[in-house]
PDB file of N, CA and C in Angstrom:
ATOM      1  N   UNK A   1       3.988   8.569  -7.338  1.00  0.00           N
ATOM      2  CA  UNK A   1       3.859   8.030  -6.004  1.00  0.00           C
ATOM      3  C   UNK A   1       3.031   8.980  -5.152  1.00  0.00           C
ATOM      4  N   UNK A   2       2.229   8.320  -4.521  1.00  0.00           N
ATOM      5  CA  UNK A   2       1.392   9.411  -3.882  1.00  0.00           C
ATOM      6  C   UNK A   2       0.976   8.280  -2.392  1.00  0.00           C
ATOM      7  N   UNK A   3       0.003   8.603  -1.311  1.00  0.00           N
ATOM      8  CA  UNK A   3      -0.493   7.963  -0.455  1.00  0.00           C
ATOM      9  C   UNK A   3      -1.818   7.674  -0.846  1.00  0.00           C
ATOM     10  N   UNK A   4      -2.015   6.500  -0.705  1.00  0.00           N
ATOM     11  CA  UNK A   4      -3.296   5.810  -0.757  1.00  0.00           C
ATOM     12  C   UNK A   4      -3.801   4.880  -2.519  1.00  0.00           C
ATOM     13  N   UNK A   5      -1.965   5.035  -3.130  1.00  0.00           N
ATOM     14  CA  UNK A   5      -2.520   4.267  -4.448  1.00  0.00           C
ATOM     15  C   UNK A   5      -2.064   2.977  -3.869  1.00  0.00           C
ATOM     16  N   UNK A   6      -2.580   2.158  -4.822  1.00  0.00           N
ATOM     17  CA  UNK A   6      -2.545   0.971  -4.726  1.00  0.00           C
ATOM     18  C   UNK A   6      -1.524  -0.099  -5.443  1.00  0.00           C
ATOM     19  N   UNK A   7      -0.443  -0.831  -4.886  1.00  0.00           N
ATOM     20  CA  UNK A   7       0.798  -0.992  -5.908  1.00  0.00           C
ATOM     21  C   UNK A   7       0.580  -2.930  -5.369  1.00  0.00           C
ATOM     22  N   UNK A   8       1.023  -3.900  -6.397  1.00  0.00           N
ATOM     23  CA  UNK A   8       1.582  -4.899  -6.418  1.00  0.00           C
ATOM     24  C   UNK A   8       2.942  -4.773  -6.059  1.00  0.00           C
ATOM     25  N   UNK A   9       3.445  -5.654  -5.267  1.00  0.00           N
ATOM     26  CA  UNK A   9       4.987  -6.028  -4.714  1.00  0.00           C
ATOM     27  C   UNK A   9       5.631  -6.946  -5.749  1.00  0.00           C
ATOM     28  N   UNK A  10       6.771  -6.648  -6.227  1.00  0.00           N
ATOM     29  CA  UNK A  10       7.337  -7.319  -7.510  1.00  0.00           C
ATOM     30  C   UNK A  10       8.425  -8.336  -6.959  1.00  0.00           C
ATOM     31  N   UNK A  11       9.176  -8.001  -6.155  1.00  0.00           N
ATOM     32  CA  UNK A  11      10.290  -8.590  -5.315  1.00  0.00           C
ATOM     33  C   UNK A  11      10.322  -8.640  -3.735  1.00  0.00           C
ATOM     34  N   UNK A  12      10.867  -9.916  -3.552  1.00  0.00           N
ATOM     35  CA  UNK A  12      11.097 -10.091  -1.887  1.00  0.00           C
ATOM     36  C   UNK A  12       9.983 -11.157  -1.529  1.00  0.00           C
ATOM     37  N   UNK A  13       9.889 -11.599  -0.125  1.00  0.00           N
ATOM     38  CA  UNK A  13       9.202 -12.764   0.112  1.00  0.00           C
ATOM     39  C   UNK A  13       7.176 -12.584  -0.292  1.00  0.00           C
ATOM     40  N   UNK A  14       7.007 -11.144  -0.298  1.00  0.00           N
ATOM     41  CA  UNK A  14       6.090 -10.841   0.033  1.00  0.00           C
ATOM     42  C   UNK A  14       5.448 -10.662  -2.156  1.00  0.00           C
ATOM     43  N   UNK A  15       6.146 -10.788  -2.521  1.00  0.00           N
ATOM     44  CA  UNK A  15       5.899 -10.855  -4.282  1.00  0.00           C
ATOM     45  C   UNK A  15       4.618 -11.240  -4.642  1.00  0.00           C
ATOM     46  N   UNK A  16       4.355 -10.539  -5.653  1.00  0.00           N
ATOM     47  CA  UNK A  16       2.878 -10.752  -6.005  1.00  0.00           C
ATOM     48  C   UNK A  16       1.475 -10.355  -5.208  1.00  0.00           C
ATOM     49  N   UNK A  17       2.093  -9.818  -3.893  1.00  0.00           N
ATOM     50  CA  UNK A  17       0.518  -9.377  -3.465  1.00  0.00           C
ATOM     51  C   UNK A  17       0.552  -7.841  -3.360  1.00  0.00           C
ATOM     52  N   UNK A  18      -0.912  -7.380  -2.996  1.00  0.00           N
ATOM     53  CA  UNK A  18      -0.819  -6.220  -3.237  1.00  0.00           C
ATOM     54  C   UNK A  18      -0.819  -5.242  -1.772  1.00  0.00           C
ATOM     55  N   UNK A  19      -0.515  -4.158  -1.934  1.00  0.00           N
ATOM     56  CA  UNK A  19      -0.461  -3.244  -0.817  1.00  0.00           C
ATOM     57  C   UNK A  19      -0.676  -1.636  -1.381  1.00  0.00           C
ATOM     58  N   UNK A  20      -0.826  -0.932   0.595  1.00  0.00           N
ATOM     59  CA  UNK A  20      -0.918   0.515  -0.180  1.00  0.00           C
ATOM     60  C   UNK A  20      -0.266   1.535   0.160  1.00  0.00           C
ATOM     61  N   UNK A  21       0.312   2.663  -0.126  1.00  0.00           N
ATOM     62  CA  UNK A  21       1.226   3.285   0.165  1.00  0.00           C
ATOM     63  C   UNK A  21       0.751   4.222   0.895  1.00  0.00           C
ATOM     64  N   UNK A  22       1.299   4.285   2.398  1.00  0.00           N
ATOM     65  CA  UNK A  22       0.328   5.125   3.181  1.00  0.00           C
ATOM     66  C   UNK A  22       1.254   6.461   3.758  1.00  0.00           C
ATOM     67  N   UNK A  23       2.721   6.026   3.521  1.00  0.00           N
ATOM     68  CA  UNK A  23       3.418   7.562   3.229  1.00  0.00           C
ATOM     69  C   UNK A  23       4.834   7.913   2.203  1.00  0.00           C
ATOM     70  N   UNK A  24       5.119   8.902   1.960  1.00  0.00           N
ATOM     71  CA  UNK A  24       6.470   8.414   1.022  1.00  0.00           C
ATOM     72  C   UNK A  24       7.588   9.266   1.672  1.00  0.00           C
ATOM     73  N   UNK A  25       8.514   8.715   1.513  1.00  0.00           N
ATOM     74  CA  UNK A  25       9.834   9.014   2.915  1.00  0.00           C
ATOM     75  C   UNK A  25      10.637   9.739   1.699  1.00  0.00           C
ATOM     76  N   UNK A  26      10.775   9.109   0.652  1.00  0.00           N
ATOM     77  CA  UNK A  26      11.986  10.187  -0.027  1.00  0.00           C
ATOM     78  C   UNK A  26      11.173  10.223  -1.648  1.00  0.00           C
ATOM     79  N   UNK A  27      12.499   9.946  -2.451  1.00  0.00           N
ATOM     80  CA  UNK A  27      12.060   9.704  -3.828  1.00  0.00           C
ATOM     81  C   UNK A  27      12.144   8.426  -4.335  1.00  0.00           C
ATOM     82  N   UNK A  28      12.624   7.584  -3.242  1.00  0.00           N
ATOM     83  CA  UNK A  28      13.427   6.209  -3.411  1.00  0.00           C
ATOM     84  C   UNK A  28      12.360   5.123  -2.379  1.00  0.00           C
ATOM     85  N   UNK A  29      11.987   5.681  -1.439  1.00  0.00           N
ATOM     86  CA  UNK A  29      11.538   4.951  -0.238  1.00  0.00           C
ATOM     87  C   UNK A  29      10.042   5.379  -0.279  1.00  0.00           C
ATOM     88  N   UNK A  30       8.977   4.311  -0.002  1.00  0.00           N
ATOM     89  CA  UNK A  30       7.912   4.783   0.534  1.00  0.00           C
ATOM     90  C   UNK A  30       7.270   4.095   1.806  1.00  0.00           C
ATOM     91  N   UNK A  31       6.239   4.199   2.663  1.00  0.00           N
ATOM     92  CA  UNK A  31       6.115   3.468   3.440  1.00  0.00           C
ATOM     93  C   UNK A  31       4.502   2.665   3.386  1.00  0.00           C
ATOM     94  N   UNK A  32       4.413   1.445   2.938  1.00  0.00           N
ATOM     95  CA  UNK A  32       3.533   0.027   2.347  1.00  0.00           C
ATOM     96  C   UNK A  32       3.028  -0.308   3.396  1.00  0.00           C
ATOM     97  N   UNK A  33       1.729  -0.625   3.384  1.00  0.00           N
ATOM     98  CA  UNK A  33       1.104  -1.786   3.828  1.00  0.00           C
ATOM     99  C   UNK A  33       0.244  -2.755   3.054  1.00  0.00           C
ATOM    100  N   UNK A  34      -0.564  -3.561   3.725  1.00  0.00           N
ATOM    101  CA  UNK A  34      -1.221  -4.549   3.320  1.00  0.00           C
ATOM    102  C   UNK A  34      -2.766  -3.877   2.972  1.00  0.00           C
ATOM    103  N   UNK A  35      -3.611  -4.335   4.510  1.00  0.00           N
ATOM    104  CA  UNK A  35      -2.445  -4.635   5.953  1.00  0.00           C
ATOM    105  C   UNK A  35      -2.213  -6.031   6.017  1.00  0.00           C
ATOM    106  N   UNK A  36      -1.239  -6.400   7.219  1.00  0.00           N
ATOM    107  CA  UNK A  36      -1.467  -7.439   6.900  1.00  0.00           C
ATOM    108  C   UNK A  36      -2.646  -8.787   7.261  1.00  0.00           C
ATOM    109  N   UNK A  37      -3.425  -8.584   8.065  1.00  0.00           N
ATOM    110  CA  UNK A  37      -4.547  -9.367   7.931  1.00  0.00           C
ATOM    111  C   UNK A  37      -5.278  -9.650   6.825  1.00  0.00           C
ATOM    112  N   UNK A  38      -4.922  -8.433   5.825  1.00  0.00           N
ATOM    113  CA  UNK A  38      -6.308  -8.680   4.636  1.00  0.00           C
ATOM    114  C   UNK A  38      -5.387  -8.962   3.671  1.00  0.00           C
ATOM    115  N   UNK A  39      -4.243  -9.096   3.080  1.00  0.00           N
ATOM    116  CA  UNK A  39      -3.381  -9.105   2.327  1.00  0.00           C
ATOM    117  C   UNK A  39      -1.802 -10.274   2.464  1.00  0.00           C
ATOM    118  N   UNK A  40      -1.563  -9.892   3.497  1.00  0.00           N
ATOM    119  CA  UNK A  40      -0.235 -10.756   4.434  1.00  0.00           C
ATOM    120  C   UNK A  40       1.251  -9.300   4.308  1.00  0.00           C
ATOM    121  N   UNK A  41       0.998  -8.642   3.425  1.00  0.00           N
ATOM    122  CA  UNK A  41       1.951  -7.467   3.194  1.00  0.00           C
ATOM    123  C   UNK A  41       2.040  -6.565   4.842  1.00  0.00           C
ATOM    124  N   UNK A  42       3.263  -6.856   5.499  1.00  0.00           N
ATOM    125  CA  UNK A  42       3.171  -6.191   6.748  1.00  0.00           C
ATOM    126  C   UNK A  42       3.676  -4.383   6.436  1.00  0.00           C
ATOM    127  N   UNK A  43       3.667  -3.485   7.477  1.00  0.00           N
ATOM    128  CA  UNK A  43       3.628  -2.461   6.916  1.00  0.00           C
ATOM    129  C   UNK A  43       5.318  -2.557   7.466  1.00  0.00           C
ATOM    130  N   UNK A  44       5.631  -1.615   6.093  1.00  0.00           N
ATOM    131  CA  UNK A  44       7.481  -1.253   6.196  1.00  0.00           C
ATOM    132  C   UNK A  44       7.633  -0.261   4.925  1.00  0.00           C
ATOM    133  N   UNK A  45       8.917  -0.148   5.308  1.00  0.00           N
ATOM    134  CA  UNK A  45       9.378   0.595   4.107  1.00  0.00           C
ATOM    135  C   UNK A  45       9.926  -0.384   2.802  1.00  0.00           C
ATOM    136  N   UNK A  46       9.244   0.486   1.501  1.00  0.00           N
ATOM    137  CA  UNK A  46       9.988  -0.473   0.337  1.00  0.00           C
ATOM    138  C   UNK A  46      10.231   0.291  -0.678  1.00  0.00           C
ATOM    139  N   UNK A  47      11.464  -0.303  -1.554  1.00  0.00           N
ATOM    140  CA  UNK A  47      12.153   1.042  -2.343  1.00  0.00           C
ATOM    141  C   UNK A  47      10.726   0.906  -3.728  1.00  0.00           C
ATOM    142  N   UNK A  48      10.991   1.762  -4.217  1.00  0.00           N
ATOM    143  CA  UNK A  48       9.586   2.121  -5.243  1.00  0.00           C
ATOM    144  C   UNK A  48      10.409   1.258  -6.725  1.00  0.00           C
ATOM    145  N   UNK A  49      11.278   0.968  -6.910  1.00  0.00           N
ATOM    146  CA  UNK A  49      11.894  -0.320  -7.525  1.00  0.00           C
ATOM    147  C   UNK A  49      11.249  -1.081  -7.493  1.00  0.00           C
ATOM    148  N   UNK A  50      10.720  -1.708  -6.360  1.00  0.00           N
ATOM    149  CA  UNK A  50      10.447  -2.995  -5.866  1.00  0.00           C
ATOM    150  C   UNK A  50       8.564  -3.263  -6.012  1.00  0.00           C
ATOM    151  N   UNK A  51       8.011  -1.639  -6.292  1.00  0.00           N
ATOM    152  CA  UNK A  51       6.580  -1.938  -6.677  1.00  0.00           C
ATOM    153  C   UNK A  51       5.977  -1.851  -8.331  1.00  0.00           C
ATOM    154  N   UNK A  52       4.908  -2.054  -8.219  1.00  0.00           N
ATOM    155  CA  UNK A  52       4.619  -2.210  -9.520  1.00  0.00           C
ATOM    156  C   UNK A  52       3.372  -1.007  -9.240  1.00  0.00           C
ATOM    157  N   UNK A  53       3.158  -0.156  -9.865  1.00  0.00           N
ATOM    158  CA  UNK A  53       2.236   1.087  -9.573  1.00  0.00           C
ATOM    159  C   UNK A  53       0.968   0.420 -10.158  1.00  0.00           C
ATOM    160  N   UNK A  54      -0.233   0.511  -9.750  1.00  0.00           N
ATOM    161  CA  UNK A  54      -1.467   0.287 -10.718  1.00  0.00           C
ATOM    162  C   UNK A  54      -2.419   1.765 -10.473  1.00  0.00           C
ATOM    163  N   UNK A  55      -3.450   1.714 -10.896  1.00  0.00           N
ATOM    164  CA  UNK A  55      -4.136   3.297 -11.406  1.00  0.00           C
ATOM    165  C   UNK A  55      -5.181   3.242 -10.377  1.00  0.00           C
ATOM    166  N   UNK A  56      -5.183   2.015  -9.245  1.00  0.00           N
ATOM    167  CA  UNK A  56      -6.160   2.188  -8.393  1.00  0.00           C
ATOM    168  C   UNK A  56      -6.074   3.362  -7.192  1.00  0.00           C
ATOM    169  N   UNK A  57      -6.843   3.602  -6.634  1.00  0.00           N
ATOM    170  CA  UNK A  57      -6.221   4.590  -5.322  1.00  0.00           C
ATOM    171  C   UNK A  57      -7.411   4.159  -4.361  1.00  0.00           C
ATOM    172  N   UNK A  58      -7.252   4.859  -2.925  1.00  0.00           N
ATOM    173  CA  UNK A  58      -8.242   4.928  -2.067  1.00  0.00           C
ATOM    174  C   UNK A  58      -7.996   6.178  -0.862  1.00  0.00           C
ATOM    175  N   UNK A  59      -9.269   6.703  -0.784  1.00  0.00           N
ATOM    176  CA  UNK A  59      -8.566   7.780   0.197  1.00  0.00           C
ATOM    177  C   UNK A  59      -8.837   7.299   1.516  1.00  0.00           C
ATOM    178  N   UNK A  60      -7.103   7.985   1.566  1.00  0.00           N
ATOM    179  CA  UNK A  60      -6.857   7.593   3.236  1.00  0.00           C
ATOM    180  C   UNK A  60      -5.584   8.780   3.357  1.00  0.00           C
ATOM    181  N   UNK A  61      -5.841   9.318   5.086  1.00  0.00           N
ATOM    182  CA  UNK A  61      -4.695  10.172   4.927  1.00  0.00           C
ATOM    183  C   UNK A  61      -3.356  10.381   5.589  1.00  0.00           C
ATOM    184  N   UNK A  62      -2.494  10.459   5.375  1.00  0.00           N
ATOM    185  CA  UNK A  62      -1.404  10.367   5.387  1.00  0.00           C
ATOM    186  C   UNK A  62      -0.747   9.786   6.800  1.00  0.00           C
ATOM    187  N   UNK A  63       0.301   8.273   6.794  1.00  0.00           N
ATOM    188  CA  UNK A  63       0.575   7.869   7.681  1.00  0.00           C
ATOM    189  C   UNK A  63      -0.982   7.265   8.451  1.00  0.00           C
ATOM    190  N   UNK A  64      -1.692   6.861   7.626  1.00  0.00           N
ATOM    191  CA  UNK A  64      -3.035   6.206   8.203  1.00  0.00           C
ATOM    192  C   UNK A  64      -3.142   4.304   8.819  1.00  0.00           C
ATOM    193  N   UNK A  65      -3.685   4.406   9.865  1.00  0.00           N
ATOM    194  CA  UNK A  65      -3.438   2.969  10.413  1.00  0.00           C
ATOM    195  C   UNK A  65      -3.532   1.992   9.735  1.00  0.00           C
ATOM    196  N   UNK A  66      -3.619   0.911  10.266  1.00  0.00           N
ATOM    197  CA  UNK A  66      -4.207  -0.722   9.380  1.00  0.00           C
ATOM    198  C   UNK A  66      -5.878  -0.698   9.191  1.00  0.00           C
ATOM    199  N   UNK A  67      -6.486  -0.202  10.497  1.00  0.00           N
ATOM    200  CA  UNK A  67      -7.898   0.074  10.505  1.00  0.00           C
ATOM    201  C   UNK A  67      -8.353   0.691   9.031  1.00  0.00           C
ATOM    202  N   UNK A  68      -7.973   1.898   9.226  1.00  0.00           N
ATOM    203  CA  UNK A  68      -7.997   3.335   7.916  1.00  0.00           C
ATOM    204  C   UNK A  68      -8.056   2.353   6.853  1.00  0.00           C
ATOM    205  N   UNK A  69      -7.190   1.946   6.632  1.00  0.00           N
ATOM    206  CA  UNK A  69      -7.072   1.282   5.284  1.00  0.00           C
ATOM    207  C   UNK A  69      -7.952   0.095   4.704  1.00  0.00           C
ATOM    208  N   UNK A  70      -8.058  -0.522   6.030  1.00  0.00           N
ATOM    209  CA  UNK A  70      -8.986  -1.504   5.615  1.00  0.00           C
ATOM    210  C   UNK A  70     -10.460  -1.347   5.486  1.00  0.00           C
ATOM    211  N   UNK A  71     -10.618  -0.264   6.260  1.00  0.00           N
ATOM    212  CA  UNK A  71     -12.085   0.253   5.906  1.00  0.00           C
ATOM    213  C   UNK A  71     -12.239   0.976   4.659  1.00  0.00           C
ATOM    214  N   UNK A  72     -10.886   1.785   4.397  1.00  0.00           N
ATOM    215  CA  UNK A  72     -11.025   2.355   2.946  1.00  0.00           C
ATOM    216  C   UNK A  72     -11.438   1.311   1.975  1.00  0.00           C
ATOM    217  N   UNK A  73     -10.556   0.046   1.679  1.00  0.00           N
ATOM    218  CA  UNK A  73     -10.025  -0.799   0.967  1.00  0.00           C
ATOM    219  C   UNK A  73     -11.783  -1.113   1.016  1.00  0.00           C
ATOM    220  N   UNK A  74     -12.504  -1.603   2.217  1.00  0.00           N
ATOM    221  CA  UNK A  74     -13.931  -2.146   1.951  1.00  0.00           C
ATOM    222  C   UNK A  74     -15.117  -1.204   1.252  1.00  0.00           C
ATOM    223  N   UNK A  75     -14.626  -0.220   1.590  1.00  0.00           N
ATOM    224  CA  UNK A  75     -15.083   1.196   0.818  1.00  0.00           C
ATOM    225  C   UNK A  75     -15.106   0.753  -0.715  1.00  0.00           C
ATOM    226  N   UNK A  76     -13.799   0.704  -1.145  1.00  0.00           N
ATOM    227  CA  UNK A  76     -13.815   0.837  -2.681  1.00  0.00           C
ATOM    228  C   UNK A  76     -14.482  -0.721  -2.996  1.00  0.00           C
ATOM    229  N   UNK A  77     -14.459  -1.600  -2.116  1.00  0.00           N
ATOM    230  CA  UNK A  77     -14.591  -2.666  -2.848  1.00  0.00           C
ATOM    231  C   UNK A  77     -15.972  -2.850  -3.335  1.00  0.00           C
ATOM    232  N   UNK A  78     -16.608  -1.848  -2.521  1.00  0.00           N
ATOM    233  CA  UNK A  78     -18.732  -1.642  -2.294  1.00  0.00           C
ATOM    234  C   UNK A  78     -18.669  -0.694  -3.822  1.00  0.00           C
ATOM    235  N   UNK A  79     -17.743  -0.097  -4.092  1.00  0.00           N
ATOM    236  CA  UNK A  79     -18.239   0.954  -5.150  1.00  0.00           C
ATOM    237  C   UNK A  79     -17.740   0.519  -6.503  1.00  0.00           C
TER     238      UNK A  79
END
């Protein structure tokens, strides 16, 4: 678990889409977004149970806005 990889949501209303982890609160908890304009994943906390890890990442740094991310996210999508 780190900030700025990129995880699918496995459980809860929000299932199947993807989001990114923009801080991690314990060993159990991290804190997700979408954001949600580009995704529908609003930002909250979700137990790391509940994601599915993939090998993507994007840099962004720690506790970074909806902006941050989405410009990252358009970043990787150009490269």
């Amino acid at each position: 678990m780190e900030v700025g990889r990129i995880c699918v949501k496995t459980l809860g209303r929000e299932a199947g889409k993807r989001c990114v982890i923009v801080d991690v609160i314990d060993k159990s908890f991290v804190l997700i977004t979408g954001p949600q304009a580009l995704t529908g994943v609003k930002r909250r906390r979700a137990n790391v149970k509940h994601l599915e890890i993939t090998e993507q990442t994007v840099e962004i740094p720690r506790r970074a806005t909806d902006d941050q991310v989405t410009k990252a996210l358009g970043k990787k999508a150009k490269t």
